[in-house]
N, C-alpha and C. Protein backbone atom coordinates (compact mmCIF):
# COMPACT_ATOMS: atom_id res chain seq x y z
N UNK A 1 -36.81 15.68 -48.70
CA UNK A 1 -35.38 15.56 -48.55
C UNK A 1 -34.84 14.87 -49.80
N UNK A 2 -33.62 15.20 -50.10
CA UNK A 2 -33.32 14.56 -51.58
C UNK A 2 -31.85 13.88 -50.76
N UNK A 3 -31.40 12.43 -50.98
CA UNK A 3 -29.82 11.85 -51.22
C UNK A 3 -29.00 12.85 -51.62
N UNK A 4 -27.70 12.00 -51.77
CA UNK A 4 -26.85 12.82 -52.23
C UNK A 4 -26.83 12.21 -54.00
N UNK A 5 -27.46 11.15 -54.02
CA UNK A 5 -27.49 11.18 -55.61
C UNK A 5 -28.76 11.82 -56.14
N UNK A 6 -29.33 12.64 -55.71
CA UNK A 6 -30.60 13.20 -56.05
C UNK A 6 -31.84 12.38 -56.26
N UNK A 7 -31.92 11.73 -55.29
CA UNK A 7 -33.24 10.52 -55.33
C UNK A 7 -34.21 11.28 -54.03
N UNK A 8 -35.32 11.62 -54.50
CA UNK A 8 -36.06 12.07 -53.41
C UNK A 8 -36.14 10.90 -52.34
N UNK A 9 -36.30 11.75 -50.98
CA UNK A 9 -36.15 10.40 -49.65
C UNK A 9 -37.52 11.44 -49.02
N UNK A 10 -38.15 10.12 -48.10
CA UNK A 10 -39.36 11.06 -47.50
C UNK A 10 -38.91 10.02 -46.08
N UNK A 11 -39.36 10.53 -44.75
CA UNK A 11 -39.42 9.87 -43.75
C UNK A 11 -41.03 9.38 -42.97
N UNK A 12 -41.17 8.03 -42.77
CA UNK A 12 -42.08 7.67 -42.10
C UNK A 12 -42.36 7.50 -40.64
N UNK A 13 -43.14 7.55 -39.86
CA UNK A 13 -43.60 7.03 -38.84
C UNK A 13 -44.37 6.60 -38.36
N UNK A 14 -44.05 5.36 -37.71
CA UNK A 14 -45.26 4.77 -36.94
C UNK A 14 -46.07 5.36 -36.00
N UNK A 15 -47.46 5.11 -36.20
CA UNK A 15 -48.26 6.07 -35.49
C UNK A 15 -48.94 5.65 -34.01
N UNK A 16 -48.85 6.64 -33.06
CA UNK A 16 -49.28 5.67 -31.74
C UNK A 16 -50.88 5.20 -31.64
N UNK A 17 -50.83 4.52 -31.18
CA UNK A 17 -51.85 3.89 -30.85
C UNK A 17 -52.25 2.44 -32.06
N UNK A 18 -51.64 2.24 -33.02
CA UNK A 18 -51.23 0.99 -33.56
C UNK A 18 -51.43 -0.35 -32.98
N UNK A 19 -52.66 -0.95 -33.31
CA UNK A 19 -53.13 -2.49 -32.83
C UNK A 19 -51.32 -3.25 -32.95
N UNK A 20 -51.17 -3.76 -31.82
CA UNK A 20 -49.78 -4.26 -31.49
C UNK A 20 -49.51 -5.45 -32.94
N UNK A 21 -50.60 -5.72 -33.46
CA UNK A 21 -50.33 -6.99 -34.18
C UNK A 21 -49.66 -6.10 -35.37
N UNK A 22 -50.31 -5.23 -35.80
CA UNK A 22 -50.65 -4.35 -36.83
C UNK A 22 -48.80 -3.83 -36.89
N UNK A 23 -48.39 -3.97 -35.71
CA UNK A 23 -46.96 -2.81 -35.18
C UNK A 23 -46.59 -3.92 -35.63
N UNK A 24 -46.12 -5.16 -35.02
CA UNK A 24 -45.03 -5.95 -35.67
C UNK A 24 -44.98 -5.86 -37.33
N UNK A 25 -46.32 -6.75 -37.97
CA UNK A 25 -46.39 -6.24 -39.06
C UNK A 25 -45.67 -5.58 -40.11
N UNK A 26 -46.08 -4.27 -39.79
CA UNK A 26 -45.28 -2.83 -40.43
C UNK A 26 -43.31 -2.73 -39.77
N UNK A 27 -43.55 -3.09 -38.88
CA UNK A 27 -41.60 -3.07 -38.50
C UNK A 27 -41.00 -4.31 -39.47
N UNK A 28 -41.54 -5.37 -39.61
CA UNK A 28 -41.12 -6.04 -40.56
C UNK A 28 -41.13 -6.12 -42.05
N UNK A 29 -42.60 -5.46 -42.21
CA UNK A 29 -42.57 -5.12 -43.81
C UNK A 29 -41.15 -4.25 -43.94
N UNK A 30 -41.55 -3.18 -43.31
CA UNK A 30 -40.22 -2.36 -43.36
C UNK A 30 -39.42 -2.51 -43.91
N UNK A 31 -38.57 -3.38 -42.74
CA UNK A 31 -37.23 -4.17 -43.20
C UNK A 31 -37.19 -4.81 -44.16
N UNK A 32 -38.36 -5.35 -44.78
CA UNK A 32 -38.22 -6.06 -45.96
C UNK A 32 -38.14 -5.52 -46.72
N UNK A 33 -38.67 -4.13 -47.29
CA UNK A 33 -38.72 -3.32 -48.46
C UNK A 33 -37.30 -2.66 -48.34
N UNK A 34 -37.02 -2.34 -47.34
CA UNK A 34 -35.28 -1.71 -46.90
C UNK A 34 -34.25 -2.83 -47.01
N UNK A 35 -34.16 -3.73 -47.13
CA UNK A 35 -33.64 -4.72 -47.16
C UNK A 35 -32.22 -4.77 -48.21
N UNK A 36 -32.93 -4.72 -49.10
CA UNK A 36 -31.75 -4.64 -50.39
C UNK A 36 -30.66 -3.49 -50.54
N UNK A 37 -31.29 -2.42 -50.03
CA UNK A 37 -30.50 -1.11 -50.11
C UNK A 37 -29.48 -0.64 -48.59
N UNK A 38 -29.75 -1.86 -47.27
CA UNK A 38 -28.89 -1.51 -46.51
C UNK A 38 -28.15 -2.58 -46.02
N UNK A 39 -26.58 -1.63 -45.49
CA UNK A 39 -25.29 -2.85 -46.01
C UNK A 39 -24.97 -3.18 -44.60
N UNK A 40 -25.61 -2.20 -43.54
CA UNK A 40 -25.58 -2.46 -42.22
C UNK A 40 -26.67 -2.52 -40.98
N UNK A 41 -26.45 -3.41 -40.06
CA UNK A 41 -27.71 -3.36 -39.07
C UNK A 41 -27.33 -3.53 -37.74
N UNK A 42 -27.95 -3.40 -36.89
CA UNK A 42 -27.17 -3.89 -35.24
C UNK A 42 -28.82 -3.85 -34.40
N UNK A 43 -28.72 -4.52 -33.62
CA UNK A 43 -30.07 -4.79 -33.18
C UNK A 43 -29.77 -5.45 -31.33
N UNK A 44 -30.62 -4.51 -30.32
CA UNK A 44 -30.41 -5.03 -29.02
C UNK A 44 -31.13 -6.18 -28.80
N UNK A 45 -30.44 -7.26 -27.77
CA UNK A 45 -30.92 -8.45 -27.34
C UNK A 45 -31.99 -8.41 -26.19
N UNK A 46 -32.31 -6.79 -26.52
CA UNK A 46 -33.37 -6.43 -24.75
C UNK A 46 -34.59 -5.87 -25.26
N UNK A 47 -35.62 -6.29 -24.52
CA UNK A 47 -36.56 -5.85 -24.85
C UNK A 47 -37.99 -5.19 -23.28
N UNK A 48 -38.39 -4.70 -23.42
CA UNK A 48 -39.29 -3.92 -22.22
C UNK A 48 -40.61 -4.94 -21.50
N UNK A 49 -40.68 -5.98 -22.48
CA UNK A 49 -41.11 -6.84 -22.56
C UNK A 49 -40.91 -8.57 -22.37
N UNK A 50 -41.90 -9.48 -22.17
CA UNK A 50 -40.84 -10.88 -22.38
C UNK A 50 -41.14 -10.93 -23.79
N UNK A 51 -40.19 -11.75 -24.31
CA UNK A 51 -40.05 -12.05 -25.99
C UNK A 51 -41.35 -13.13 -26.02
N UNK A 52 -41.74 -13.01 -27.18
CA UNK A 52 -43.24 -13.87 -27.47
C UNK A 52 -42.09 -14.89 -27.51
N UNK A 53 -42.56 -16.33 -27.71
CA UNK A 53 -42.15 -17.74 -27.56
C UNK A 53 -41.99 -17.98 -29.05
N UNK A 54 -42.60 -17.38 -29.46
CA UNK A 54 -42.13 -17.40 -31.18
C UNK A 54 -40.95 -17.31 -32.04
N UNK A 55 -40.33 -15.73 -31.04
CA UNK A 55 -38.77 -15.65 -31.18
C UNK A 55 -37.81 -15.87 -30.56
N UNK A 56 -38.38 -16.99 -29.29
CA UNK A 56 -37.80 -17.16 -28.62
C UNK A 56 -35.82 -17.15 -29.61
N UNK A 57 -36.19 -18.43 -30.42
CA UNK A 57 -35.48 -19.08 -30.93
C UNK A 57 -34.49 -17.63 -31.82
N UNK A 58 -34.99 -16.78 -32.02
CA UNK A 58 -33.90 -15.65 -32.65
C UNK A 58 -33.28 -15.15 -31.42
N UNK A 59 -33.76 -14.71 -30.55
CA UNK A 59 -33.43 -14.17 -29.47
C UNK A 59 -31.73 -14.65 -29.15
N UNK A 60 -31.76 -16.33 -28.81
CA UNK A 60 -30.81 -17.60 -28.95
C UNK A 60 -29.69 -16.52 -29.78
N UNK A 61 -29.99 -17.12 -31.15
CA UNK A 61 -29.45 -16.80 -31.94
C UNK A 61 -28.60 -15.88 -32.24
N UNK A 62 -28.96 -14.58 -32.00
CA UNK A 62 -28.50 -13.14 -31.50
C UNK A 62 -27.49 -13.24 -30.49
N UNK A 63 -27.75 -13.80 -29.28
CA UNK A 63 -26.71 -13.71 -28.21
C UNK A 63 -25.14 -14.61 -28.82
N UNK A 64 -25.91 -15.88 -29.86
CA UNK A 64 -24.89 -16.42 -30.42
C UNK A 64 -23.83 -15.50 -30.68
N UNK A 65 -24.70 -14.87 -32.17
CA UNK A 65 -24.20 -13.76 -32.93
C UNK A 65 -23.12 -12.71 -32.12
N UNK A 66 -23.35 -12.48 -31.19
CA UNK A 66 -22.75 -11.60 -29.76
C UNK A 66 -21.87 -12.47 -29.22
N UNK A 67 -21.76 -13.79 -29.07
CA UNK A 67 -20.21 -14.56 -28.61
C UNK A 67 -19.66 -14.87 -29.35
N UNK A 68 -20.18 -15.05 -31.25
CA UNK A 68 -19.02 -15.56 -31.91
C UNK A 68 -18.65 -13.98 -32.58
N UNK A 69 -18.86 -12.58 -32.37
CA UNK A 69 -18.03 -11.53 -32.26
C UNK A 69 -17.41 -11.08 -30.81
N UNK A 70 -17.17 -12.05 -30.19
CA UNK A 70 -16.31 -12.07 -28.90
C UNK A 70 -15.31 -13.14 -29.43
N UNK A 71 -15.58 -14.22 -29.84
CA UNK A 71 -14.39 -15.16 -30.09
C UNK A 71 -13.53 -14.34 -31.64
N UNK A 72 -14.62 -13.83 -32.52
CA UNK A 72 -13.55 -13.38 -33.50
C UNK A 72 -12.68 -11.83 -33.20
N UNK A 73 -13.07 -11.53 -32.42
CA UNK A 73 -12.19 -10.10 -31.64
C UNK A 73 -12.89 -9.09 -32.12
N UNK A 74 -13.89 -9.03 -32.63
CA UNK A 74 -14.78 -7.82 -32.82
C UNK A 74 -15.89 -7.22 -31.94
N UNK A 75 -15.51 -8.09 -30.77
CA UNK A 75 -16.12 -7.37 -29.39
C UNK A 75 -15.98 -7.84 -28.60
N UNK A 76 -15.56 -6.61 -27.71
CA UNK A 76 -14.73 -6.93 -26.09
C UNK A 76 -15.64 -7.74 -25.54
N UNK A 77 -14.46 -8.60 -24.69
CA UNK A 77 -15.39 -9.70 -23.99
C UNK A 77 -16.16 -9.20 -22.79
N UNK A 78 -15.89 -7.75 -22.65
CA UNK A 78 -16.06 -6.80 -21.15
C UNK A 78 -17.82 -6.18 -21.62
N UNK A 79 -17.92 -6.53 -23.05
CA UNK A 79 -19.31 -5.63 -23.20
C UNK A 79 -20.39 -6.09 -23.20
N UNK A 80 -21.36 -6.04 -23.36
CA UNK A 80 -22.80 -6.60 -22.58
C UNK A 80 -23.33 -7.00 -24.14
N UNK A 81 -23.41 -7.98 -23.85
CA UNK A 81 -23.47 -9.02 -24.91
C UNK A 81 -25.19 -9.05 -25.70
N UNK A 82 -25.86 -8.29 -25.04
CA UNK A 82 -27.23 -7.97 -25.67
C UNK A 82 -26.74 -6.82 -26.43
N UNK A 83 -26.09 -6.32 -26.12
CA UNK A 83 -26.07 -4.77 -26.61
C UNK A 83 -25.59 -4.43 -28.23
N UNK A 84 -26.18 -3.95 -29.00
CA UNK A 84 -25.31 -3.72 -30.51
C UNK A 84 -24.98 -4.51 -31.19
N UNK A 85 -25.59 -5.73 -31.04
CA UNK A 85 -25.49 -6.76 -31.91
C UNK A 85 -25.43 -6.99 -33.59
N UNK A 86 -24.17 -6.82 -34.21
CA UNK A 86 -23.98 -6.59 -35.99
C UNK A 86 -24.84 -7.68 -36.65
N UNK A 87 -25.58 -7.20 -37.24
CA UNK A 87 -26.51 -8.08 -38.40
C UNK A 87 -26.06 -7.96 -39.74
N UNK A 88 -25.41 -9.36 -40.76
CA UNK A 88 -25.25 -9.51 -42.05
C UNK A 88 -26.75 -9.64 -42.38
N UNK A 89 -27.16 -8.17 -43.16
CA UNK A 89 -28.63 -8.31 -43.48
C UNK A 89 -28.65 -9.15 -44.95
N UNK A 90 -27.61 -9.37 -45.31
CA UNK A 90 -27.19 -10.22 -46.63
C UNK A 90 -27.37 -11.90 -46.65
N UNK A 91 -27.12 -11.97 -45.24
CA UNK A 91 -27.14 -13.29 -44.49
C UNK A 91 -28.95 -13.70 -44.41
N UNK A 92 -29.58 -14.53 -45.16
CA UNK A 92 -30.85 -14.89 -44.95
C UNK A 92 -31.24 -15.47 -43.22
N UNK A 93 -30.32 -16.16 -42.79
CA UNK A 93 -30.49 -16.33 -41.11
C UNK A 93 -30.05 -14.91 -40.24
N UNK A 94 -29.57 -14.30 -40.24
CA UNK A 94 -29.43 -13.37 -39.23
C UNK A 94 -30.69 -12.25 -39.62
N UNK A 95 -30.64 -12.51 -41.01
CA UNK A 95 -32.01 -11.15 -41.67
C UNK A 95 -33.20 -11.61 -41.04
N UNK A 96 -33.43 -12.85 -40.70
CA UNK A 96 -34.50 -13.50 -39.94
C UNK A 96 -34.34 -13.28 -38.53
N UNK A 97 -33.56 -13.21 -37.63
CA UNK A 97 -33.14 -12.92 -36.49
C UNK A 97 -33.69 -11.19 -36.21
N UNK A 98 -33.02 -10.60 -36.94
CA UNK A 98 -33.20 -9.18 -36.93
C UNK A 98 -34.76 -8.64 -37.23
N UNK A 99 -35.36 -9.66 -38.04
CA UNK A 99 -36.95 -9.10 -38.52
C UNK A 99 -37.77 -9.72 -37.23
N UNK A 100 -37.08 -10.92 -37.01
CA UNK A 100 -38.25 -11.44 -35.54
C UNK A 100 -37.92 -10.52 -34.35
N UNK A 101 -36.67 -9.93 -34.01
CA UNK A 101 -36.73 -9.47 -32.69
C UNK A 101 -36.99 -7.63 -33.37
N UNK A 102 -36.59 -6.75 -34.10
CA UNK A 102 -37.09 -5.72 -34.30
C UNK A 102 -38.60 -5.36 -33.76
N UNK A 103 -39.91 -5.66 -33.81
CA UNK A 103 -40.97 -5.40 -33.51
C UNK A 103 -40.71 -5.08 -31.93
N UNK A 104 -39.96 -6.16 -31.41
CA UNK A 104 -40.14 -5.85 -29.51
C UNK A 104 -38.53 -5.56 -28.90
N UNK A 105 -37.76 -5.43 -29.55
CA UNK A 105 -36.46 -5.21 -29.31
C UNK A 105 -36.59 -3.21 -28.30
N UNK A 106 -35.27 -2.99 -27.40
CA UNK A 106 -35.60 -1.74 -27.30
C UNK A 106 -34.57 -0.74 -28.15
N UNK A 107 -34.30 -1.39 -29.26
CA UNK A 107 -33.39 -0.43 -30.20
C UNK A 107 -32.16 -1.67 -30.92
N UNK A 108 -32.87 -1.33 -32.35
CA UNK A 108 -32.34 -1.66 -33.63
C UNK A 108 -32.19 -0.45 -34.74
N UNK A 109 -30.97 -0.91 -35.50
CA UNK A 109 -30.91 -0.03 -36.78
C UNK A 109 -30.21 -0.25 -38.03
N UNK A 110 -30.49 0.12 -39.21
CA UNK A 110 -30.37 -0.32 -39.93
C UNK A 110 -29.80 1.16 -41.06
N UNK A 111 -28.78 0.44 -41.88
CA UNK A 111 -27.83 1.87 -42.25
C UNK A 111 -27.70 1.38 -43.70
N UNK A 112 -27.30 2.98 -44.47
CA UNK A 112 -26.96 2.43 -45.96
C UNK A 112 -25.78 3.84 -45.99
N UNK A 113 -24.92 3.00 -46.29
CA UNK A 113 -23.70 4.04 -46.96
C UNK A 113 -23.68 5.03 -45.48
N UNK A 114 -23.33 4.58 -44.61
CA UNK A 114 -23.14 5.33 -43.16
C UNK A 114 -24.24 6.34 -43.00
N UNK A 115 -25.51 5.82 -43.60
CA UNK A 115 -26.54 7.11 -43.40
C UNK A 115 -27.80 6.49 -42.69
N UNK A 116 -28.56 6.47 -41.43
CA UNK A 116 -29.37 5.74 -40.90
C UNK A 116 -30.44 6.09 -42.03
N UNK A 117 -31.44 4.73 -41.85
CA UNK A 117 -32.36 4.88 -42.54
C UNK A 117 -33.58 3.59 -41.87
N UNK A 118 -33.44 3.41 -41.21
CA UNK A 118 -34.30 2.51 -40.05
C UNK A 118 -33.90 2.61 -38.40
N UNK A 119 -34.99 3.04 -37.92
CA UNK A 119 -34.47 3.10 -36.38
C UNK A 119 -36.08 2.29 -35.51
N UNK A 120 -35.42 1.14 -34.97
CA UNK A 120 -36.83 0.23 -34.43
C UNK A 120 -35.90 1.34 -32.79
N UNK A 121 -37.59 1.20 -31.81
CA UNK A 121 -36.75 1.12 -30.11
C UNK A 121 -38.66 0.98 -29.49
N UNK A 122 -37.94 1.29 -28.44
CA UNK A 122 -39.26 1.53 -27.20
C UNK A 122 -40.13 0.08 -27.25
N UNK A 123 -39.22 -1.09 -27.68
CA UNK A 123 -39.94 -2.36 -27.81
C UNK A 123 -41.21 -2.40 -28.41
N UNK A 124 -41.26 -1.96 -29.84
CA UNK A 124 -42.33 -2.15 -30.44
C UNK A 124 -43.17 -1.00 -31.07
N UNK A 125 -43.29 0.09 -29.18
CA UNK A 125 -43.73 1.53 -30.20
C UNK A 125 -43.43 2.33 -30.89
N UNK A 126 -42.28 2.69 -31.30
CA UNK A 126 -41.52 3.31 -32.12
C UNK A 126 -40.70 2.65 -33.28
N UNK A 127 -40.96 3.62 -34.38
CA UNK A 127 -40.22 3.23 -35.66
C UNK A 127 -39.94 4.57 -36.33
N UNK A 128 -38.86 4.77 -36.84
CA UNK A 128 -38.62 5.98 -38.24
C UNK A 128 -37.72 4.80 -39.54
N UNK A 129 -38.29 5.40 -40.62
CA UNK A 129 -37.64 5.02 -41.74
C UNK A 129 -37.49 6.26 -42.71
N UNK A 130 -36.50 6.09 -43.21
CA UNK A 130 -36.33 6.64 -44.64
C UNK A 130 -36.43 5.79 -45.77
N UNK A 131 -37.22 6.53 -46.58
CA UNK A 131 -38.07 5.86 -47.90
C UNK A 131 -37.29 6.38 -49.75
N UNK A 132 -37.44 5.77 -50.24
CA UNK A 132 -37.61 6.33 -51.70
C UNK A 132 -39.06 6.19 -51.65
N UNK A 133 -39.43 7.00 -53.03
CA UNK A 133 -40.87 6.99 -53.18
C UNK A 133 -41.65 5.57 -53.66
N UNK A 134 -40.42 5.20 -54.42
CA UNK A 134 -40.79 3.74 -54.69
C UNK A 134 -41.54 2.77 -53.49
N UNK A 135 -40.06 2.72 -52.61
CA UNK A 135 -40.10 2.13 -51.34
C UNK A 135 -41.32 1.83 -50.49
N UNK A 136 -41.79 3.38 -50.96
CA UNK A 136 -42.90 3.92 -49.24
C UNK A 136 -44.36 3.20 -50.52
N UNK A 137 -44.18 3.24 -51.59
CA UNK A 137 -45.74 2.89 -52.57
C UNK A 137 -45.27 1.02 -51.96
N UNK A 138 -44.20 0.69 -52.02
CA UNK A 138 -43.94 -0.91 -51.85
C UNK A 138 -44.35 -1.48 -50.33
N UNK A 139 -43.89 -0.27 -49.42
CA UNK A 139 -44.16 -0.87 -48.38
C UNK A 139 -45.84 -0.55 -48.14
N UNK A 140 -46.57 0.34 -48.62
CA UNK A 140 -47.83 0.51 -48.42
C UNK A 140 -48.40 -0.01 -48.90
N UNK A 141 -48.56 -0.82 -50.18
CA UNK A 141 -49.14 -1.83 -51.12
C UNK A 141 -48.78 -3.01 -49.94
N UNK A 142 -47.74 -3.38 -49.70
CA UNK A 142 -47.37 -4.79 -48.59
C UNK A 142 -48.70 -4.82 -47.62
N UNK A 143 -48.45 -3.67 -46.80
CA UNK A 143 -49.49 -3.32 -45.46
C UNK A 143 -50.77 -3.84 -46.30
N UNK A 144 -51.27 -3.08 -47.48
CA UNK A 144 -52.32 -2.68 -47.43
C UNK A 144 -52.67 -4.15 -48.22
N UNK A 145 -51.82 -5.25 -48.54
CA UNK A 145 -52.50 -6.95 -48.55
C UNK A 145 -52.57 -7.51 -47.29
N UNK A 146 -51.76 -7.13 -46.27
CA UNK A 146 -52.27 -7.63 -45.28
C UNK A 146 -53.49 -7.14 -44.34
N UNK A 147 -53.96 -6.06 -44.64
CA UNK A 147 -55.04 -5.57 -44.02
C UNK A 147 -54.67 -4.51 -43.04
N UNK A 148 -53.79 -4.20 -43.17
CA UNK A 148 -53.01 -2.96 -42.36
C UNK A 148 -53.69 -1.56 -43.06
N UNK A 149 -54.34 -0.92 -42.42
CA UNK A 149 -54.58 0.57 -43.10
C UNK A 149 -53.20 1.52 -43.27
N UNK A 150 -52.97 2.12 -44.52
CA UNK A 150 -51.73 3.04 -44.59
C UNK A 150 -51.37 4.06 -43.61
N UNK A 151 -53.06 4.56 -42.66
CA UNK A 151 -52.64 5.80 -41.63
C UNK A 151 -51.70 4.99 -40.57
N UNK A 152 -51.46 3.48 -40.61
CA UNK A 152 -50.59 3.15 -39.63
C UNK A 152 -48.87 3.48 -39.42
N UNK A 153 -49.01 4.54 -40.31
CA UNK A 153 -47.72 5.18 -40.75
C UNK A 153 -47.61 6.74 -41.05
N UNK A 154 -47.07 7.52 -40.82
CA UNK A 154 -47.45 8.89 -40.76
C UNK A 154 -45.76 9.66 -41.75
N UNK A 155 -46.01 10.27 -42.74
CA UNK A 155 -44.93 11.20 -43.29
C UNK A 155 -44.60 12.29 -41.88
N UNK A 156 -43.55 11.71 -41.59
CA UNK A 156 -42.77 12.79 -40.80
C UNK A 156 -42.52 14.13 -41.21
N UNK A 157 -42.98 15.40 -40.77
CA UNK A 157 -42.81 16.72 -41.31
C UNK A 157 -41.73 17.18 -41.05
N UNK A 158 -40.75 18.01 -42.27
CA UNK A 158 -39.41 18.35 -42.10
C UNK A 158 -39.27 19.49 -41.43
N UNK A 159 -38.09 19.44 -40.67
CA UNK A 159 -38.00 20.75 -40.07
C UNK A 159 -37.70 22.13 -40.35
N UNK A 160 -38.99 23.37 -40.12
CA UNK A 160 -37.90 24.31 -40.53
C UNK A 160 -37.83 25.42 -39.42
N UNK A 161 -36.62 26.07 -40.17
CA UNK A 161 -36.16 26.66 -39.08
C UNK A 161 -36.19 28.56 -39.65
C-alpha cells in the first residue's frame, strides 16, 4: 500500500497464540515506534479482564481524563465515561496511560492525519498497525532486544479482488 505522499505503508499483525507477556510487549513497542507520527488516540477504560495492579494507577487516570472532558464540554455528561477516551499522545503522562492500558484494554486507537494506523481490542489479543518500512525494521529490532521473536507479528495480506 503506498500514502498519499508516496511512502510505502505495509500492515502488521499480531499473531494468535502469542505468550501474553510477549503481547503486551509488542502493543507497546508499537505505540512507541508510532508515536511521533500520530496526532490522535482514544482508548476504552474496559477491559475483558481485571487490570493487572500495575496499571491500576493509569486506569485512575483515564477515567480522570474522561471527567475533566466532561467539565471542559467535550463530553456529554450522559456518556459512559470508560468509553472513547481522547489521548494527547504529545502529552508524556497520558502517552503513559494509553501504553499501560492498550495491551488489556477492549479497544484503543491511534490516528495520523484522519487515517487509522493502530487499532489495540479483544483485551490484549488483537492488534493491526500500519507501518513505514522504516517503522516495521524499528519496531522489529525493539522486539527482537527484548527477546520477542519477529513471527510474533504477521504482514497482513492485501486484498484482492
Amino acid at each position: 500500500m503506498v500514502s498519499q505522499d508516496g511512502v510505502q505503508l505495509g500492515e502488521l499483525v499480531l499473531v494468535g497464540g502469542v505468550r501474553p507477556a510477549h503481547a503486551v510487549r509488542v502493543h507497546r513497542e508499537a505505540l512507541h515506534v508510532l508515536r511521533s507520527s500520530l496526532d490522535a488516540a482514544h482508548v476504552d477504560a474496559y477491559s475483558g479482564d481485571a487490570w493487572p495492579p500495575e496499571v491500576l494507577h493509569s486506569y485512575e487516570r483515564a477515567l480522570s481524563l474522561a471527567r475533566d472532558e466532561v467539565v471542559r464540554g467535550s463530553r456529554s455528561g450522559r456518556s459512559d465515561l470508560g468509553m472513547g477516551i481522547d489521548i494527547d499522545v504529545q502529552d508524556d503522562g497520558q502517552f503513559e496511560v494509553l501504553s499501560d492500558l492498550v495491551p488489556y484494554t477492549i479497544h484503543a486507537e491511534g490516528w495520523r492525519e484522519g487515517r487509522l494506523v493502530f487499532s489495540a481490542s479483544d483485551s490484549g489479543t488483537a492488534l493491526w498497525i500500519e507501518v513505514t518500512q522504516e517503522q516495521e525494521v524499528a519496531l522489529l529490532s525493539r522486539l527482537g532486544l527484548l527477546g520477542i521473536p519477529s513471527d510474533a507479528l504477521t504482514v497482513l495480506a492485501p486484498w484482492h479482488y
